[in-house]
C-alpha atoms as a PDB file:
ATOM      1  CA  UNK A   1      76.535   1.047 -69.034  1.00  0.00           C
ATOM      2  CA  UNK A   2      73.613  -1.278 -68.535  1.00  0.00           C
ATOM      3  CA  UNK A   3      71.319   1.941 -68.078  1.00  0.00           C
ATOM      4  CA  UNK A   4      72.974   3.679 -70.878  1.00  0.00           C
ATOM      5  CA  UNK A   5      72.478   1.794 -73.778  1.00  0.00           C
ATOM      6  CA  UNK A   6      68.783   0.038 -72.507  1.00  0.00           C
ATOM      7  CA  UNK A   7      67.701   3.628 -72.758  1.00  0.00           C
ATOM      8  CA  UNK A   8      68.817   4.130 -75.869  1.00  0.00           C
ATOM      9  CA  UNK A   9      67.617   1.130 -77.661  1.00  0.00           C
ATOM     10  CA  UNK A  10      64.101   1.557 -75.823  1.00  0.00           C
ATOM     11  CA  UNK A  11      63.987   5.400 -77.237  1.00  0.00           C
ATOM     12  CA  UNK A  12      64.933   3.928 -81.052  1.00  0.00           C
ATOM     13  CA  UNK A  13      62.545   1.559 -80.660  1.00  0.00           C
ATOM     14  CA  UNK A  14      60.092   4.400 -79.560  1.00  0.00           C
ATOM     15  CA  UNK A  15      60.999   6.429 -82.378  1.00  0.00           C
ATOM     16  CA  UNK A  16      60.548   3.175 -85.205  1.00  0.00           C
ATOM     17  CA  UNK A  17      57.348   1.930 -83.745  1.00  0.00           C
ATOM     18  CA  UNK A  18      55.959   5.919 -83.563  1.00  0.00           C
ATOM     19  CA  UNK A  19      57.150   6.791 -87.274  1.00  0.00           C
ATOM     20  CA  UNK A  20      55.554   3.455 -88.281  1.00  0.00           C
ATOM     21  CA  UNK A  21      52.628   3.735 -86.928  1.00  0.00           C
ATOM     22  CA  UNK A  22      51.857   7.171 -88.303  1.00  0.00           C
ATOM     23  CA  UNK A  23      53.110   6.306 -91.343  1.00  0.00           C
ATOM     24  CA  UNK A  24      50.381   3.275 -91.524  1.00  0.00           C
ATOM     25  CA  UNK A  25      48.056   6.076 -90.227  1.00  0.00           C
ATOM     26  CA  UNK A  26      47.384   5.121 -87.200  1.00  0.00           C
ATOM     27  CA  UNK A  27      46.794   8.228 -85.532  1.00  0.00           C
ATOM     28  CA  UNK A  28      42.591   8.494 -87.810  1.00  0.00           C
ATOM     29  CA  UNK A  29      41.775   5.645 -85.706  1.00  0.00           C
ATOM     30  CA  UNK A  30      40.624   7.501 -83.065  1.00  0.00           C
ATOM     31  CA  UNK A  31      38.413   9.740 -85.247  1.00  0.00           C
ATOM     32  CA  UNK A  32      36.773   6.817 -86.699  1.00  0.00           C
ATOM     33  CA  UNK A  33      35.631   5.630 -83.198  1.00  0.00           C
ATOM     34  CA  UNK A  34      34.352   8.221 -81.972  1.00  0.00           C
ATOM     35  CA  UNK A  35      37.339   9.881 -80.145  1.00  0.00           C
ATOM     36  CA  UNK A  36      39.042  13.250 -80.949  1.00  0.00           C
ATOM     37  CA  UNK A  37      42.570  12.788 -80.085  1.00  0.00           C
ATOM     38  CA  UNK A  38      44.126  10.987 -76.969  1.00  0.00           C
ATOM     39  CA  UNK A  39      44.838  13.305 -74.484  1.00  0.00           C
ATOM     40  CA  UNK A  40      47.198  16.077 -75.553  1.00  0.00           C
ATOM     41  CA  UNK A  41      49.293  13.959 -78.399  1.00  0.00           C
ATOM     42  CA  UNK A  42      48.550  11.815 -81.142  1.00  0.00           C
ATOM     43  CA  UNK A  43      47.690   7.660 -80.971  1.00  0.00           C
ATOM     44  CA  UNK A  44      51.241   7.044 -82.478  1.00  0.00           C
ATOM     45  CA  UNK A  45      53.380   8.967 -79.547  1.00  0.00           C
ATOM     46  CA  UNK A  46      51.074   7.178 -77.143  1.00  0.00           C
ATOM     47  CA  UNK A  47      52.051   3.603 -78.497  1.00  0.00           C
ATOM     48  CA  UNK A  48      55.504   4.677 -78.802  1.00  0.00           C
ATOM     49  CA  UNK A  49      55.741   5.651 -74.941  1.00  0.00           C
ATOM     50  CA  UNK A  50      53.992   2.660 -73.917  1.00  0.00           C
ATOM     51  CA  UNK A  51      57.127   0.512 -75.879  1.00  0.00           C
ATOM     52  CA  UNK A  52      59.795   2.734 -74.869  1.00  0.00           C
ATOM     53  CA  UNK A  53      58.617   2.591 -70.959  1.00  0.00           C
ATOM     54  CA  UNK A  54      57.737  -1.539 -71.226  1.00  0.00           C
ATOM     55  CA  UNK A  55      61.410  -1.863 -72.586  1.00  0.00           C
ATOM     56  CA  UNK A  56      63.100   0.156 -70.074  1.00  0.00           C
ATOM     57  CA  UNK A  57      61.564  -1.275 -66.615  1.00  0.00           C
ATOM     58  CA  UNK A  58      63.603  -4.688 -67.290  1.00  0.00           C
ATOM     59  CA  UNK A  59      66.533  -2.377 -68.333  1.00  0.00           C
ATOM     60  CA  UNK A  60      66.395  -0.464 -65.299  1.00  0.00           C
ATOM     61  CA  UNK A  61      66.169  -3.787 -63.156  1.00  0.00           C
ATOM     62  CA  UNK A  62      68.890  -5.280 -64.335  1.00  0.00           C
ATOM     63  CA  UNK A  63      71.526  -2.150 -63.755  1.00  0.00           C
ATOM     64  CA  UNK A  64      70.134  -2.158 -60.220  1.00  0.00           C
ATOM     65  CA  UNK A  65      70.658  -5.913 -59.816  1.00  0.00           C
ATOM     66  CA  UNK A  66      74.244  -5.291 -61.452  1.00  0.00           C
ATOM     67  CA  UNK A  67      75.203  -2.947 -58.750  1.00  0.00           C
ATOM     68  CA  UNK A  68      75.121  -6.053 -56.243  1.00  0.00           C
ATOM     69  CA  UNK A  69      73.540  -3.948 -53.023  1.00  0.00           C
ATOM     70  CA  UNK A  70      70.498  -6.094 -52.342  1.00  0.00           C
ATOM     71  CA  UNK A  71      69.701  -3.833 -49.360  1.00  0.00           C
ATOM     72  CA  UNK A  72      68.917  -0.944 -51.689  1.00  0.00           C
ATOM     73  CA  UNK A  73      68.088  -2.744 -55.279  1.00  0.00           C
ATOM     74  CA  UNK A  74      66.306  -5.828 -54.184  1.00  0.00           C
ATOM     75  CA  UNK A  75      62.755  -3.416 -52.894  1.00  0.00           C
ATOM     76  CA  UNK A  76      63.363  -1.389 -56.077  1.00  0.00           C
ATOM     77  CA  UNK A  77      63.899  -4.594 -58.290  1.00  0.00           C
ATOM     78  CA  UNK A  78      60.740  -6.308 -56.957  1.00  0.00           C
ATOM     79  CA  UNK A  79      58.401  -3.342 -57.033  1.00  0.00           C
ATOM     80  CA  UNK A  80      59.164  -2.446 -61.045  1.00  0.00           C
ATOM     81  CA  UNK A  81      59.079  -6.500 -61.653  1.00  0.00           C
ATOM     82  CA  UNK A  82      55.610  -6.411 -59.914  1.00  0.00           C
ATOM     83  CA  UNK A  83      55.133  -3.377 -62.576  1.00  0.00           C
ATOM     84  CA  UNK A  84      56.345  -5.611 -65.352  1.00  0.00           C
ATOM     85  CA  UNK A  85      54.028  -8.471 -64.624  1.00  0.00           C
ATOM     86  CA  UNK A  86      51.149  -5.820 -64.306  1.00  0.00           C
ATOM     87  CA  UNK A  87      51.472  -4.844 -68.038  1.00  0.00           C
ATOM     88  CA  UNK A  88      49.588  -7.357 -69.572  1.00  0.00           C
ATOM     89  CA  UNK A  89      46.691  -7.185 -67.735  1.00  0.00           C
ATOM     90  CA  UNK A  90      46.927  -2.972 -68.348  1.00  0.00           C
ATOM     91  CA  UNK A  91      47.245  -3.420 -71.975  1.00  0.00           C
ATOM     92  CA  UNK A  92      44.204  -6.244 -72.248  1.00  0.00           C
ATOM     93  CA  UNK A  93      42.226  -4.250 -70.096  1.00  0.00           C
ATOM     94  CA  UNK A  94      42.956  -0.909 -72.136  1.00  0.00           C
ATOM     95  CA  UNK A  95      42.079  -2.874 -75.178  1.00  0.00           C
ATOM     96  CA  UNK A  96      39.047  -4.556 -73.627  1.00  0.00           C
ATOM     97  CA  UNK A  97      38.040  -0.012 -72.970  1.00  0.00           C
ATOM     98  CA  UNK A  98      38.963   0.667 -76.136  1.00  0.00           C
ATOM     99  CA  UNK A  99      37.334  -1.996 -78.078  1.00  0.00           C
ATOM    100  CA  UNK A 100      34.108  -1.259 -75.657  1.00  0.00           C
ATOM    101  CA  UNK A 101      33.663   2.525 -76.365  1.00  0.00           C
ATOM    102  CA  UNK A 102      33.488   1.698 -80.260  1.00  0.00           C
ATOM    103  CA  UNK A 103      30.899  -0.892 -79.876  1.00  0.00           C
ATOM    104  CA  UNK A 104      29.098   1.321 -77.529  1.00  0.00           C
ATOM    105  CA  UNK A 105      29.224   4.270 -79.602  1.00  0.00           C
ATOM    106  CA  UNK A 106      27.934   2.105 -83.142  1.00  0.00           C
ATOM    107  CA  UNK A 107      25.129   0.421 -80.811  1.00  0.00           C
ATOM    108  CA  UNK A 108      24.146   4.032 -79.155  1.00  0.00           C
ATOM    109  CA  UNK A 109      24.008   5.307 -82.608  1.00  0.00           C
ATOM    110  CA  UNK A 110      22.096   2.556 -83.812  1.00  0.00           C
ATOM    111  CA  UNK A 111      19.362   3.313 -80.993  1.00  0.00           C
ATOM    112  CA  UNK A 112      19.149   6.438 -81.243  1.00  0.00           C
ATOM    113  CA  UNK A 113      18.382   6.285 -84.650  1.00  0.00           C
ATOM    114  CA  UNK A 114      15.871   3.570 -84.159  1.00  0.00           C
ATOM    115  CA  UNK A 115      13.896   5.328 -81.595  1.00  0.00           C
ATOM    116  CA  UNK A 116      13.849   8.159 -83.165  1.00  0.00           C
ATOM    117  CA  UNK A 117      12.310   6.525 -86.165  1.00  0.00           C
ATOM    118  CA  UNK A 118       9.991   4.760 -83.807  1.00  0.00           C
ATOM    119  CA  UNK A 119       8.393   8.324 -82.755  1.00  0.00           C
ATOM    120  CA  UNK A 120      10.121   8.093 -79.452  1.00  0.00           C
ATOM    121  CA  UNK A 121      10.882  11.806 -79.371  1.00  0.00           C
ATOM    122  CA  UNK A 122       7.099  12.364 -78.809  1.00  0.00           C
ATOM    123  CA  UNK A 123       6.409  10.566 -75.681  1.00  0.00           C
ATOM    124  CA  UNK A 124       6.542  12.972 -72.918  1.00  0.00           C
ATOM    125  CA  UNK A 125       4.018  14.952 -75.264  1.00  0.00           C
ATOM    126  CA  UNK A 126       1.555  12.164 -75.312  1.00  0.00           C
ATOM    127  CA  UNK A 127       1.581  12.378 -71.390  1.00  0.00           C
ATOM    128  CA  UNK A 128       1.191  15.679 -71.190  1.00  0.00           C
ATOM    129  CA  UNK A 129       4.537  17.479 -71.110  1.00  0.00           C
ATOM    130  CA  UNK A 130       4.908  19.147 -74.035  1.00  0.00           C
ATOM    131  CA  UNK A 131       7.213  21.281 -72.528  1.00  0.00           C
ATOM    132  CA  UNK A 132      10.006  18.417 -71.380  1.00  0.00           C
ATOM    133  CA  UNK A 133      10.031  17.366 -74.954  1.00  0.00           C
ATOM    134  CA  UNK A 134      13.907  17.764 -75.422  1.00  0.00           C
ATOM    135  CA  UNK A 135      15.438  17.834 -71.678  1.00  0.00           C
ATOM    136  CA  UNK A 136      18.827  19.802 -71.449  1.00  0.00           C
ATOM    137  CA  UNK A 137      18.700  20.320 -75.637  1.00  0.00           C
ATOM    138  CA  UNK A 138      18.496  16.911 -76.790  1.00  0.00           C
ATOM    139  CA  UNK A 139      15.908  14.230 -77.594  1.00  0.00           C
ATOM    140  CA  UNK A 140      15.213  11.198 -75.726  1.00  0.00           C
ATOM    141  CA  UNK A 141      16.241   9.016 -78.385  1.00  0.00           C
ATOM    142  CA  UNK A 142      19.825  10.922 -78.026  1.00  0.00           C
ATOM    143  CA  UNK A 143      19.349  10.767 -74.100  1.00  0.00           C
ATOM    144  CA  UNK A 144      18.630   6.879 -74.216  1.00  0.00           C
ATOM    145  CA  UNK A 145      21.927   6.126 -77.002  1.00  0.00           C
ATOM    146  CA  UNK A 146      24.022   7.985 -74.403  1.00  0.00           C
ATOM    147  CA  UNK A 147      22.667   6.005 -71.567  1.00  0.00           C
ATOM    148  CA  UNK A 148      23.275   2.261 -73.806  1.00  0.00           C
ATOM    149  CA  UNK A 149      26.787   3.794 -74.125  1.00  0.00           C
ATOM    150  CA  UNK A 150      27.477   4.235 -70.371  1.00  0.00           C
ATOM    151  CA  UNK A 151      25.849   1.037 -69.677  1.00  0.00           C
ATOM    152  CA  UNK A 152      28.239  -0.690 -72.066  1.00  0.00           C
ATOM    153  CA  UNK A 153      31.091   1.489 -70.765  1.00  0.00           C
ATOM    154  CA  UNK A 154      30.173   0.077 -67.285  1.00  0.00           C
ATOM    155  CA  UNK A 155      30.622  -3.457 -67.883  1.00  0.00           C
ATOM    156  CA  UNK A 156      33.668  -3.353 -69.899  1.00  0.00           C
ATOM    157  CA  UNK A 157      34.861  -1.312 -67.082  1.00  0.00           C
ATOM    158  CA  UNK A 158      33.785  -4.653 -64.642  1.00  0.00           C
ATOM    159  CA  UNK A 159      36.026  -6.626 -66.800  1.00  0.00           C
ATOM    160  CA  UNK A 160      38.742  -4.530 -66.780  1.00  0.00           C
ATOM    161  CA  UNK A 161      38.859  -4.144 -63.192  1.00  0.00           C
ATOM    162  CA  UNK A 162      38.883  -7.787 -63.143  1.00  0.00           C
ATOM    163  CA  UNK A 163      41.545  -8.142 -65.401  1.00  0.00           C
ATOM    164  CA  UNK A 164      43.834  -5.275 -63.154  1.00  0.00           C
ATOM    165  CA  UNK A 165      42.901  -7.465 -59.907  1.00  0.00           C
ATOM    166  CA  UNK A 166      40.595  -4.427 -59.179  1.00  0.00           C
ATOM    167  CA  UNK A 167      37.982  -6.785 -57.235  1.00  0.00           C
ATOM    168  CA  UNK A 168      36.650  -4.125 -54.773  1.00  0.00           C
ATOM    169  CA  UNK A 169      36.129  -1.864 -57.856  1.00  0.00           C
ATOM    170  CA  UNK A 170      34.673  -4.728 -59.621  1.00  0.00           C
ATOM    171  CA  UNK A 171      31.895  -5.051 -57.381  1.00  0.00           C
ATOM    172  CA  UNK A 172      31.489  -1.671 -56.426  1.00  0.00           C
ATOM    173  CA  UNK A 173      30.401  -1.264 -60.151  1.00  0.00           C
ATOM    174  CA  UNK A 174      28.248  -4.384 -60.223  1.00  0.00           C
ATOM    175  CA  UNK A 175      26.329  -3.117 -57.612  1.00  0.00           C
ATOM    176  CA  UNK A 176      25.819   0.182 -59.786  1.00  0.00           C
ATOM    177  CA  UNK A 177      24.980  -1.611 -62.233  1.00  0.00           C
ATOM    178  CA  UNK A 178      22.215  -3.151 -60.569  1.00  0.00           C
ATOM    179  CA  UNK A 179      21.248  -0.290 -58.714  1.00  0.00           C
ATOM    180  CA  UNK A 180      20.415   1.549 -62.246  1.00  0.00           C
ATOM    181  CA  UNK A 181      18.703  -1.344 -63.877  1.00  0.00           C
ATOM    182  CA  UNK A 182      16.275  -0.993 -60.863  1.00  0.00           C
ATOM    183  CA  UNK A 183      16.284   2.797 -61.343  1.00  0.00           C
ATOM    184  CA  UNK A 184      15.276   2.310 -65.026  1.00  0.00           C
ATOM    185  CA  UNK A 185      12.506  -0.346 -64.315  1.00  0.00           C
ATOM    186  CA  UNK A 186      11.088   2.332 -61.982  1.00  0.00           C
ATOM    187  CA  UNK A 187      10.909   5.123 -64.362  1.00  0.00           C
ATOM    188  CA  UNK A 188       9.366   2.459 -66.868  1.00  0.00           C
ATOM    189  CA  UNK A 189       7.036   1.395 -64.230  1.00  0.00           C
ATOM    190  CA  UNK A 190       6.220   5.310 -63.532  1.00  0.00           C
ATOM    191  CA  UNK A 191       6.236   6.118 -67.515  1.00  0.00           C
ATOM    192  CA  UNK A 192       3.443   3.547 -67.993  1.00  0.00           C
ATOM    193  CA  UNK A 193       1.671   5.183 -65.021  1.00  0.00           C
ATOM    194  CA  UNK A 194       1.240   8.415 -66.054  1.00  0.00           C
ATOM    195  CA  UNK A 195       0.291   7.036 -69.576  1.00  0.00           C
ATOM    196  CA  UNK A 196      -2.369   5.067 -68.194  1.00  0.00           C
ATOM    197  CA  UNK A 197      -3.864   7.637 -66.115  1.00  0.00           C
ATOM    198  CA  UNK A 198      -3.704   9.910 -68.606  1.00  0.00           C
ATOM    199  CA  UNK A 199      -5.735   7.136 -70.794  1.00  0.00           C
ATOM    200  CA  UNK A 200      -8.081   6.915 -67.833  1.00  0.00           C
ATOM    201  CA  UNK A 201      -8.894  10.435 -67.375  1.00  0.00           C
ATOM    202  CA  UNK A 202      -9.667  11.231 -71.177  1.00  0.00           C
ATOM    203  CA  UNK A 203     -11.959   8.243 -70.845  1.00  0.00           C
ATOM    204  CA  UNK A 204     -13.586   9.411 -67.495  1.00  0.00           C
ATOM    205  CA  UNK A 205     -13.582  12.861 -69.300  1.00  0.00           C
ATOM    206  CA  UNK A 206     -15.379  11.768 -72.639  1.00  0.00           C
ATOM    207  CA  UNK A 207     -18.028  10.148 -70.712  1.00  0.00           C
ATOM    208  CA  UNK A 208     -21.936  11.028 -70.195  1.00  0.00           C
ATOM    209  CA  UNK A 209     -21.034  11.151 -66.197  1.00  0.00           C
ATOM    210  CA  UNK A 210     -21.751  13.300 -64.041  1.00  0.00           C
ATOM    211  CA  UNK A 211     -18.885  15.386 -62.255  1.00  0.00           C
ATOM    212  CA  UNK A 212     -16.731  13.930 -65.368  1.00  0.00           C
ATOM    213  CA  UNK A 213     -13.872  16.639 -65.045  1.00  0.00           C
ATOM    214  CA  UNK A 214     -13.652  16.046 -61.154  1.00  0.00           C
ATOM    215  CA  UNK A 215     -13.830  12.271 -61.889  1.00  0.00           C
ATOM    216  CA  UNK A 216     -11.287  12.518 -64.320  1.00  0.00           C
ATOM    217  CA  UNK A 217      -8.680  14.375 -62.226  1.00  0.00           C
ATOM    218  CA  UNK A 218      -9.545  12.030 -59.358  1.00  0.00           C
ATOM    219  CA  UNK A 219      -8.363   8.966 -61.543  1.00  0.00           C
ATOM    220  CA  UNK A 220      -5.793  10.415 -62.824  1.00  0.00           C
ATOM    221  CA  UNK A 221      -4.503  11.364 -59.677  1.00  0.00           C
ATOM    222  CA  UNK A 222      -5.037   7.798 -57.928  1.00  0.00           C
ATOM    223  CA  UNK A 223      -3.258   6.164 -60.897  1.00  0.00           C
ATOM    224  CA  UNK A 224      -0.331   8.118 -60.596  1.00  0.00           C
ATOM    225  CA  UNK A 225      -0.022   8.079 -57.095  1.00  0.00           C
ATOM    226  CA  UNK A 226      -0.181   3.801 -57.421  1.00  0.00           C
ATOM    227  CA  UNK A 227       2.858   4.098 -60.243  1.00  0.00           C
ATOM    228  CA  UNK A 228       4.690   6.858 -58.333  1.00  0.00           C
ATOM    229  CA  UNK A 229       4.585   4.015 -55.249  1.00  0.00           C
ATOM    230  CA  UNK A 230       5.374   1.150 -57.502  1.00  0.00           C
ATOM    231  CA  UNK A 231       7.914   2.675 -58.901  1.00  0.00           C
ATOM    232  CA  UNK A 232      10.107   3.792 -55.723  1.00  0.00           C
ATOM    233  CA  UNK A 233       9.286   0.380 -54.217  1.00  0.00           C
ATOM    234  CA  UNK A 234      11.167  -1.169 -57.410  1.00  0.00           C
ATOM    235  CA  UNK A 235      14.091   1.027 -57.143  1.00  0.00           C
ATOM    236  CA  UNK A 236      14.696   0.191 -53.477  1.00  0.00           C
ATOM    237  CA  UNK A 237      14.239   3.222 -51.774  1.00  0.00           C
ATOM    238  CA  UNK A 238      12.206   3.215 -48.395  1.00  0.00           C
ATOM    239  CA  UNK A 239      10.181   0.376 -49.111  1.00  0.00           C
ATOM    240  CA  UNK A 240       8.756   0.572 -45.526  1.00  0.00           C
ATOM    241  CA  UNK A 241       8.217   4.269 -45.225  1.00  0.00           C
ATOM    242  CA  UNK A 242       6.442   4.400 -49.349  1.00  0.00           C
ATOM    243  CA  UNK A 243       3.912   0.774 -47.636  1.00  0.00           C
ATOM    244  CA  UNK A 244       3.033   2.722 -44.699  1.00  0.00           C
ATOM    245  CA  UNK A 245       2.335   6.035 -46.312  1.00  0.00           C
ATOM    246  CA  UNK A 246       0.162   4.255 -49.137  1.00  0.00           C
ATOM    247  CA  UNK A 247      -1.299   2.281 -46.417  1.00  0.00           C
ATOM    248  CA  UNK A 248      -2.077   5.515 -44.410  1.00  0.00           C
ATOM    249  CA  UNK A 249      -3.249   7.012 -47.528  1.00  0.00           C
ATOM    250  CA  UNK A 250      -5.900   4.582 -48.589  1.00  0.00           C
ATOM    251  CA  UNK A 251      -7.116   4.372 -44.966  1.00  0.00           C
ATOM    252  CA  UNK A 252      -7.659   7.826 -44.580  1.00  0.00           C
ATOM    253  CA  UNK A 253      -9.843   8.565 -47.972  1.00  0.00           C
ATOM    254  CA  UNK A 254     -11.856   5.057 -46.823  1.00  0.00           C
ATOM    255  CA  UNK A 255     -12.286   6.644 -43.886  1.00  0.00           C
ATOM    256  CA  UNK A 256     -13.105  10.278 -44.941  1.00  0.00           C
ATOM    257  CA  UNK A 257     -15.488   8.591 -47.830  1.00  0.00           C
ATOM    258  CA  UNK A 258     -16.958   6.747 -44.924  1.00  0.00           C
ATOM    259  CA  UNK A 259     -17.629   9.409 -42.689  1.00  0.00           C
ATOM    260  CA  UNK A 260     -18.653  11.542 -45.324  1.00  0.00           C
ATOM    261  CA  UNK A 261     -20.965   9.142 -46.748  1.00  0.00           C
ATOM    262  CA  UNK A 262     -22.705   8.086 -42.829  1.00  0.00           C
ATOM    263  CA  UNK A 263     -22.425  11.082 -41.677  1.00  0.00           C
ATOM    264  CA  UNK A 264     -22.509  13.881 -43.949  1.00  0.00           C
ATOM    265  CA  UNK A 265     -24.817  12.414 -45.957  1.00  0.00           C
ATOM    266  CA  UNK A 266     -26.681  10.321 -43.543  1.00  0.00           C
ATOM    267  CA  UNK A 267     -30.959  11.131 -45.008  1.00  0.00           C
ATOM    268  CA  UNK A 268     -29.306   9.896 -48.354  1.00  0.00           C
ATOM    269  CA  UNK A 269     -27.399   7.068 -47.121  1.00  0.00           C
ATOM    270  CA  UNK A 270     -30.292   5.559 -45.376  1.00  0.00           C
ATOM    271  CA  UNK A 271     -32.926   6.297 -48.434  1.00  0.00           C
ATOM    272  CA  UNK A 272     -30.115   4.601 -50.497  1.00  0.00           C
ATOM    273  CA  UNK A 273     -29.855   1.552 -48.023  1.00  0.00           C
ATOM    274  CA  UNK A 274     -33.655   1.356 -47.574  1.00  0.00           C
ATOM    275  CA  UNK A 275     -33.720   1.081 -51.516  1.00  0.00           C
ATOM    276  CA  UNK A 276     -31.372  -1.842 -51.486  1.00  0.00           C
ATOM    277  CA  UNK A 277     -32.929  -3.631 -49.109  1.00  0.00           C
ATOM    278  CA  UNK A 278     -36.165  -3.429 -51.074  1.00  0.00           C
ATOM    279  CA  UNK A 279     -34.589  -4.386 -54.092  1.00  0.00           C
ATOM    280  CA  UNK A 280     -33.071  -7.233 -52.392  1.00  0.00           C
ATOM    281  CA  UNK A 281     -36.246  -8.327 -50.686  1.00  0.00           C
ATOM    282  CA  UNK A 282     -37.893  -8.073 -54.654  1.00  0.00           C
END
C-alpha cells in the first residue's frame, strides 16, 4: 500500500512540476545557453524525472522497512538512504556544470570576438605559415574561445567532483589542469621563438653582409632550435634528455667551428692572429 500510493503521488507530482515548467517555458533555456536539447527529451521531462525519482527513494524505503525483515530490507534501506543523502551534492554539482558551461560559452564568445578584432587570425602568417592559417576549418580566435571554454569546463568539473566526494577525480583533473597550463606556456614560449627568428633573419637578410641569405637561415635556425628547447623544458617533458642534446649540440658546432677554423683554415687563422697581435702590440 505504502509502494502503491508513494508512486502515485511522486508520478502527479512529476506530471505538475513537468506541465509547469513548460508552461513557464522552461524547456528555451537550453537554447539560450548554448545547448540544443538535453539528451533525447526536453528540460521539463528531465526536471520532472529528477522529482518523481527523489520522491520515490524515501517511498520505496519505507515499504521495505514496513515489511519488518531486516535481513533482506536493512542492505536495501541503507544503500537507497546513502542515495538519498547523495542528492544534494548531485543537484549542486549539476547546477555548479550547468551554470559553468553558460559562463564559459559568453566568455569564449567574448574572446573570440576580441581576438579576432585584435588581428589574431593573422599570426601564423606573420611567421611564415600562411598555409596553417585556419587549422581543421576554423580560426585561432575560434580555436582559443573553445580552449577558455574547456578550461572553464575543467574547473567547474574540480568542484563538482568535490562536491560528489569525487577526490581522486578531483585531483586527477588538477593535475590536468596544470599539465596544460605548462603545455600552453610552451607553445607561447615556442610562438615567440619562431617570431623572433623570423625578425632576426629578415634583419640578417636586409643587411650589407656578406653570405646574408646563409646568415639569415643560420639565425633563424639557432633561434628556433633555443625556443623549440625552452619550450619542451617548460612543459616537462625529458628535461634531461632536451639539456644533454642541446648541450651535445652546442659542443659539437664549437667544436666543428673550431676545427674548421685551426685546421681548415689554418694560413688564415694565423694571418688573422698575427694581425691581432699587432694591433694589440699598437
Amino acid at each position: 500500500v505504502i509502494l502503491a500510493v508513494g508512486w502515485l503521488v511522486a508520478r502527479l507530482v512529476q506530471r505538475i512540476v513537468t506541465n509547469l515548467l513548460a508552461a513557464a517555458g522552461a524547456d528555451s533555456i537550453p537554447a539560450r545557453i548554448g545547448m540544443d536539447e538535453v539528451g533525447q527529451g526536453k528540460l521539463s521531462h528531465l526536471i520532472g524525472l529528477v522529482v518523481y525519482v527523489f520522491i520515490l527513494i524515501p517511498v520505496v524505503i519505507s515499504s521495505l522497512n514496513a515489511l519488518q525483515l531486516e535481513a533482506v530490507t536493512q542492505p536495501a534501506s541503507d544503500m537507497l538512504g546513502q542515495i538519498l543523502s547523495a542528492v544534494p551534492g548531485l543537484f549542486a554539482a549539476a547546477l555548479v556544470m550547468v551554470i559553468a558551461f553558460a559562463v564559459g560559452r559568453l566568455v569564449s564568445s567574448l574572446v573570440t570576438g576580441i581576438l579576432s578584432g585584435a588581428g589574431f587570425d593573422g599570426v601564423l602568417a606573420h611567421l611564415g605559415m600562411a598555409g596553417a592559417s585556419k587549422p581543421g576549418g576554423r580560426t585561432l580566435s575560434e580555436i582559443a574561445g573553445s580552449l577558455v571554454l574547456v578550461f572553464v569546463m575543467v574547473f567547474a568539473a574540480v568542484e563538482a567532483a568535490d562536491m560528489i566526494g569525487f577526490t581522486a577525480l578531483s585531483g586527477v583533473l588538477g593535475d590536468l589542469i596544470v599539465f596544460a597550463g605548462q603545455v600552453l606556456l610552451g607553445l607561447f614560449v615556442l610562438g615567440m621563438g619562431l617570431w623572433l627568428g623570423d625578425l632576426a633573419s629578415g634583419a640578417v637578410r636586409d643587411s650589407a653582409v656578406s653570405q646574408a641569405e646563409t646568415l639569415a637561415v643560420v639565425s633563424r635556425v639557432a633561434i628556433i632550435a633555443l625556443a623549440g628547447a625552452m619550450a619542451l623544458r617548460q612543459m616537462g617533458l625529458g628535461e634531461q634528455i632536451i639539456e644533454l642534446a642541446f648541450g651535445l649540440t652546442l659542443g659539437s658546432v664549437a667544436v666543428a667551428a673550431a676545427l674548421a677554423f685551426g685546421l681548415g683554415s689554418r694560413d688564415v687563422a694565423g694571418d688573422a692572429v698575427r694581425r691581432w697581435r699587432d694591433g694589440i702590440g699598437d
